[in-house]
Protein backbone atom coordinates (compact mmCIF):
# COMPACT_ATOMS: atom_id res chain seq x y z
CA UNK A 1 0.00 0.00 0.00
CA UNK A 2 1.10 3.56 -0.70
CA UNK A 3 1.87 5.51 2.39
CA UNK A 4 -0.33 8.61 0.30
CA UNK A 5 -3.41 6.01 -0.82
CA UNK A 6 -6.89 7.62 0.61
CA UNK A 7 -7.84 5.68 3.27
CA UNK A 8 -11.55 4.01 2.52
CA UNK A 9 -12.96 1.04 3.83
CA UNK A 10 -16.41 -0.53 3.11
CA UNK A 11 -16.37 -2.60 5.69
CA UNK A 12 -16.29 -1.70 9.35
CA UNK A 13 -14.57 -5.17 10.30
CA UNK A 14 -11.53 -4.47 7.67
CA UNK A 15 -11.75 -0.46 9.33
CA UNK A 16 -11.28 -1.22 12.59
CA UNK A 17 -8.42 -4.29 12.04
CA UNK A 18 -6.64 -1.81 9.91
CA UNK A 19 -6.22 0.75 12.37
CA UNK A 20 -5.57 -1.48 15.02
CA UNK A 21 -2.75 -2.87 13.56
CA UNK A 22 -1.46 0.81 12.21
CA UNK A 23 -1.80 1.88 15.69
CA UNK A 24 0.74 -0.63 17.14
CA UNK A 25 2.99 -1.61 14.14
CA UNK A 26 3.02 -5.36 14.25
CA UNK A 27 0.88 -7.12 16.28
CA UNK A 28 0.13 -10.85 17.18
CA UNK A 29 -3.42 -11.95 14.70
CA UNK A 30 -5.09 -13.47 18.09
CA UNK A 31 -4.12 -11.10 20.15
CA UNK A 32 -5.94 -7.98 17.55
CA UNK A 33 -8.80 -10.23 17.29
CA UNK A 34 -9.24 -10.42 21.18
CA UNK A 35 -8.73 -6.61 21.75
CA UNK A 36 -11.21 -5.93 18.43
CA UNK A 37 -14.01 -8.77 20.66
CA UNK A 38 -14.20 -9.84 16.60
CA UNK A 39 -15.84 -13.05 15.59
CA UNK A 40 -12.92 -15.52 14.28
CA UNK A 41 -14.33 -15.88 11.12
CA UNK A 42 -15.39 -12.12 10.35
CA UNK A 43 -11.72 -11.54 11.60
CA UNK A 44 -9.97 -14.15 9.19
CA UNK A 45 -11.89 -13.09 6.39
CA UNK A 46 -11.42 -9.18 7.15
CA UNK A 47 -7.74 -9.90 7.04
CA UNK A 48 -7.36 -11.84 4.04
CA UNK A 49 -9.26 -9.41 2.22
CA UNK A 50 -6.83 -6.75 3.78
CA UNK A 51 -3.84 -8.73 2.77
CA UNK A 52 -5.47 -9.54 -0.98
CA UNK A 53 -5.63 -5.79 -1.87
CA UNK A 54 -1.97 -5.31 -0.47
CA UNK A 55 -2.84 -3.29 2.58
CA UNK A 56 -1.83 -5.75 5.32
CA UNK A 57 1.33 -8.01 5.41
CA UNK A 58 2.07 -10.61 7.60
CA UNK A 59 5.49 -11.32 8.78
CA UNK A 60 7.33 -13.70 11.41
CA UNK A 61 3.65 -14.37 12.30
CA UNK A 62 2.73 -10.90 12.47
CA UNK A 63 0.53 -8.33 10.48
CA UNK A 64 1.78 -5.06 9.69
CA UNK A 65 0.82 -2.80 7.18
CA UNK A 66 1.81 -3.59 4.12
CA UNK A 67 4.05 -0.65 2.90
CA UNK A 68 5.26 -0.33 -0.53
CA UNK A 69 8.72 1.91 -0.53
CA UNK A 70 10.31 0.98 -3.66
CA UNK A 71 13.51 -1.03 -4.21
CA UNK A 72 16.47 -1.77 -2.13
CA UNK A 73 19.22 0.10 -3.29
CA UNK A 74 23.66 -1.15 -3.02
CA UNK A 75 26.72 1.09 -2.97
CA UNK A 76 30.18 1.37 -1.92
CA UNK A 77 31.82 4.28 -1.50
CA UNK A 78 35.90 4.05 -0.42
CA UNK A 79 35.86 0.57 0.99
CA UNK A 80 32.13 1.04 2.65
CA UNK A 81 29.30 -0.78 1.43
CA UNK A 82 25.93 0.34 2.43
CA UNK A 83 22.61 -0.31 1.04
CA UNK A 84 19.43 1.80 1.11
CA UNK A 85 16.18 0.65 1.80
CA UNK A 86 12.55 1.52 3.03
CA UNK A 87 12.64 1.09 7.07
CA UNK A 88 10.87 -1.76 8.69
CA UNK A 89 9.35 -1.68 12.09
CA UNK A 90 11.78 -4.14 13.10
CA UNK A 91 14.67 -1.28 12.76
CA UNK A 92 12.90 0.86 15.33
CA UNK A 93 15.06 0.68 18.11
CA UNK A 94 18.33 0.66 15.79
CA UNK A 95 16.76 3.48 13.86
CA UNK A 96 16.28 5.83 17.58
CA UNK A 97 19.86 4.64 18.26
CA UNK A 98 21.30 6.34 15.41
CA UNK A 99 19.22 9.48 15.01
CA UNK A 100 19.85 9.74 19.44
CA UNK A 101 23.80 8.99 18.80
CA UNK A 102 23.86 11.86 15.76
CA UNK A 103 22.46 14.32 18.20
CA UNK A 104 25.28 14.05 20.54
CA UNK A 105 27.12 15.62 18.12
CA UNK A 106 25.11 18.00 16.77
CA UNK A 107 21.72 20.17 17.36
CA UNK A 108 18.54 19.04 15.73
CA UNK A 109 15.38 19.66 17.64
CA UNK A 110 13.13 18.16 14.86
CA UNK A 111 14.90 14.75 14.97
CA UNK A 112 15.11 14.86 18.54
CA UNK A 113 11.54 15.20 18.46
CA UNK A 114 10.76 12.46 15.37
CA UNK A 115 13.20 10.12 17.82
CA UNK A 116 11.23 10.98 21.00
CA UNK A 117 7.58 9.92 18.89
CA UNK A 118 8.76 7.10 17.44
CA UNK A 119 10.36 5.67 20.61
CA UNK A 120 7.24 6.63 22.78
CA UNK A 121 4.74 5.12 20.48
CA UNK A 122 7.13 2.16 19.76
CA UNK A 123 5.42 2.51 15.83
CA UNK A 124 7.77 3.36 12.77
CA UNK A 125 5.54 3.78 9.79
CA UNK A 126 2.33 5.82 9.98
CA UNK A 127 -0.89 6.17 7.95
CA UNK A 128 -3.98 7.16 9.75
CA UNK A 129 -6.08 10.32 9.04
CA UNK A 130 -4.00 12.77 10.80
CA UNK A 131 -0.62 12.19 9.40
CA UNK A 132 1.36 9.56 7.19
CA UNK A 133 5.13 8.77 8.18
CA UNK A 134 7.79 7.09 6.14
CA UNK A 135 11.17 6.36 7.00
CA UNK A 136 14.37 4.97 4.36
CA UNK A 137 17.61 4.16 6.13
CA UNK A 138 21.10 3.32 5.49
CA UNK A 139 22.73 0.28 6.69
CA UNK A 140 25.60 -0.94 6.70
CA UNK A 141 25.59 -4.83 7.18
CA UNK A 142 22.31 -5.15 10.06
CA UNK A 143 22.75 -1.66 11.78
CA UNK A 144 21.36 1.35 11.00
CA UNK A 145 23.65 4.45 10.07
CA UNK A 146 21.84 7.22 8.80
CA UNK A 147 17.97 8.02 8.29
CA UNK A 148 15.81 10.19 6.24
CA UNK A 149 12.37 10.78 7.64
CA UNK A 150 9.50 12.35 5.91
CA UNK A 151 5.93 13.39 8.11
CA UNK A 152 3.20 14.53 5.76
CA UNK A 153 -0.40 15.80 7.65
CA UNK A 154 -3.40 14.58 5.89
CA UNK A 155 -4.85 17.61 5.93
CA UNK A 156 -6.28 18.98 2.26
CA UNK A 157 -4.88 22.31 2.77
CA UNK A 158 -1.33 21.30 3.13
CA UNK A 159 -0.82 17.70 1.13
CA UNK A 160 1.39 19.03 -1.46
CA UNK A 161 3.89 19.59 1.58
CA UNK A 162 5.87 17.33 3.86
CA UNK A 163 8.87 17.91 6.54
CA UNK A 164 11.69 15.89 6.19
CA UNK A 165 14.52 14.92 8.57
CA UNK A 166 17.82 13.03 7.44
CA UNK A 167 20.88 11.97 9.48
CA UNK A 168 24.18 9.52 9.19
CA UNK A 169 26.43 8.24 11.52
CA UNK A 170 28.97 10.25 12.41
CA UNK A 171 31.81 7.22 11.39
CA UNK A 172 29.76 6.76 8.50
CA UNK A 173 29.65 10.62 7.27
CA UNK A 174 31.85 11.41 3.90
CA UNK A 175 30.64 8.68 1.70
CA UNK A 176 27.73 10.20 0.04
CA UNK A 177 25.47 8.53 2.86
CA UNK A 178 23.56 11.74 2.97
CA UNK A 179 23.21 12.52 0.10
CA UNK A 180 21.75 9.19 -1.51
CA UNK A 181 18.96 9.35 1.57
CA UNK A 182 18.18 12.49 0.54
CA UNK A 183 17.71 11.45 -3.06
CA UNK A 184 16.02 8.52 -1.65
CA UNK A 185 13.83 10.65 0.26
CA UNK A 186 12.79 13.81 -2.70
CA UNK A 187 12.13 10.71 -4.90
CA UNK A 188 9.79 9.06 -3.07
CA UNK A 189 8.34 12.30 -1.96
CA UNK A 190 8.04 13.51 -6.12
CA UNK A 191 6.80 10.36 -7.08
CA UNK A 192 4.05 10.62 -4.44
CA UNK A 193 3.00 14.36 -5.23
CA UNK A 194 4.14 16.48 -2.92
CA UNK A 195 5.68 19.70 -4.36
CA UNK A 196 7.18 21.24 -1.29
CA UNK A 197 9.57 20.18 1.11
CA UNK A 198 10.81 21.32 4.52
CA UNK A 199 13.01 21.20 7.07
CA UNK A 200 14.10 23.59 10.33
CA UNK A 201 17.29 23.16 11.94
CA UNK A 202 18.71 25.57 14.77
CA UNK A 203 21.43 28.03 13.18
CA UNK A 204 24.20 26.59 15.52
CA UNK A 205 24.13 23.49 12.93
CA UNK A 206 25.53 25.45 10.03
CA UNK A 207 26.85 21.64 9.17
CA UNK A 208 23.33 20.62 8.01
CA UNK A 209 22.28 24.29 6.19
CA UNK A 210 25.29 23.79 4.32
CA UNK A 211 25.00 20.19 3.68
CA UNK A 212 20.85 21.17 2.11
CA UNK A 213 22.12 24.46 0.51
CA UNK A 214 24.64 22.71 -1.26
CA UNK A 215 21.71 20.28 -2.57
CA UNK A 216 19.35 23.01 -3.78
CA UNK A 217 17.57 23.95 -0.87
CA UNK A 218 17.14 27.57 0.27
CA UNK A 219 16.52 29.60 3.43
CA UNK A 220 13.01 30.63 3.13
CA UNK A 221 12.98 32.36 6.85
CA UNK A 222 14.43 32.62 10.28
CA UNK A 223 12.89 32.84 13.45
CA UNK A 224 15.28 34.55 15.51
CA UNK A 225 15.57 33.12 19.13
CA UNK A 226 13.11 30.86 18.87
CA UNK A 227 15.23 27.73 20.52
CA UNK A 228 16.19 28.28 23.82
CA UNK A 229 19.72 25.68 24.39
CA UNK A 230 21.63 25.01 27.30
CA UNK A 231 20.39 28.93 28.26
CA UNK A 232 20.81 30.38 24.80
CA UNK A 233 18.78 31.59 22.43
CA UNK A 234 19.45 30.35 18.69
CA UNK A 235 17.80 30.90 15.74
CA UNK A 236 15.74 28.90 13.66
CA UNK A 237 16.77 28.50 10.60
CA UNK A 238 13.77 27.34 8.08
CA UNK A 239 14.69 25.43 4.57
CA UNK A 240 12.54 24.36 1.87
CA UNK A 241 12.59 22.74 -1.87
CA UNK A 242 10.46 22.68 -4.54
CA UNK A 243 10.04 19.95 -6.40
């Protein structure tokens, strides 16, 4: 299923398993049909129906939504190999890893707060009616070394925009990490019809505006003082693309 497809459902069984299991990622088929009090049969047929028209998955015994995010992508850079993929909810917890070890190093209150989300809600991917979330990472072998994170509202007025958030390893920086995620990322994001993208990052990181400026992005404002860190007031620094 596309992470933009219009969510519409006929039937009130195949409603309420979908949002069950979008509300908690991956979840155990007995255990949803307990919590939804759903007849076993209505239940079985509500989720084969769900998995026929490629909106459920089930994997390792488990249905998830069934996210389509392209191709898995290979490279090697100076010895490094690293391939680029859509995220699965299994990479949650090495996915907060990363983005929590990159802000050690440097500011960025957005990923801070994508981290602090995803970790509390223990969910990766998102598609409900408020917002739909998407995630590609980098690996390199099993772990996770760099992100790119686009968060979309559902809202009419402001679907041709999404905020995106990107990050690699600081080991792992000076390979063209970044800047495939970020390709990765616009891609998906063109291909899906958004037109604008955006991303705010405290001044203090000039590290990152350079990194987007040097990609085609431009300052569209700053919001002077509007972070307060470690007692001091730092701008924010607002980016965007067209498309």
């Amino acid at each position: 299923m596309e992470v933009t497809e219009t969510l519409e459902f006929e039937n009130k069984d195949r409603k309420d398993i979908y949002e069950y299991v979008e509300r908690f990622g991956s979840v155990d088929p007995d255990a949803a049909r307990n919590a939804l009090d759903m007849d076993p049969r209505a239940f079985g047929h509500g989720v084969a129906i769900l998995k026929r028209d490629g909106i459920l998955e089930e994997v390792d015994g488990e249905l998830r939504i069934a996210y389509e995010g392209g191709a898995e992508e290979e490279f090697r850079d100076d010895g490094v190999e690293f391939v680029i993929r859509q995220a699965r909810q299994e990479d949650l917890s090495g996915l907060v890893g990363s983005i929590r070890t990159v802000l050690e190093a440097k500011t960025y209150v957005k990923a801070e707060t994508v981290a602090d989300v995803v970790d509390n809600e223990g969910v990766l991917l998102r598609h409900n009616d408020l917002e739909s979330r998407i995630f590609f990472v980098a690996c390199v072998g099993e772990d996770v070394v760099g992100w790119v994170h686009l968060n979309a509202p559902e809202s009419e007025k402001l679907s041709h925009t999404a905020e995106l958030t990107l990050g690699v390893l600081e080991r792992y920086q000076g390979h063209g990490i970044g800047s495939h995620l970020l390709e990765r990322g616009l891609e998906w994001a063109a291909s899906h019809g958004y037109e604008k993208i955006y991303n705010s990052i405290p001044a203090s990181n000039q590290e990152a505006i350079d990194f987007l400026e040097d990609h085609g992005w431009r300052i569209e404002a700053t919001r002077e003082g509007h972070y307060k860190l470690d007692g001091e007031y730092i701008d924010e620094v607002m980016m965007e693309l067209d498309l």
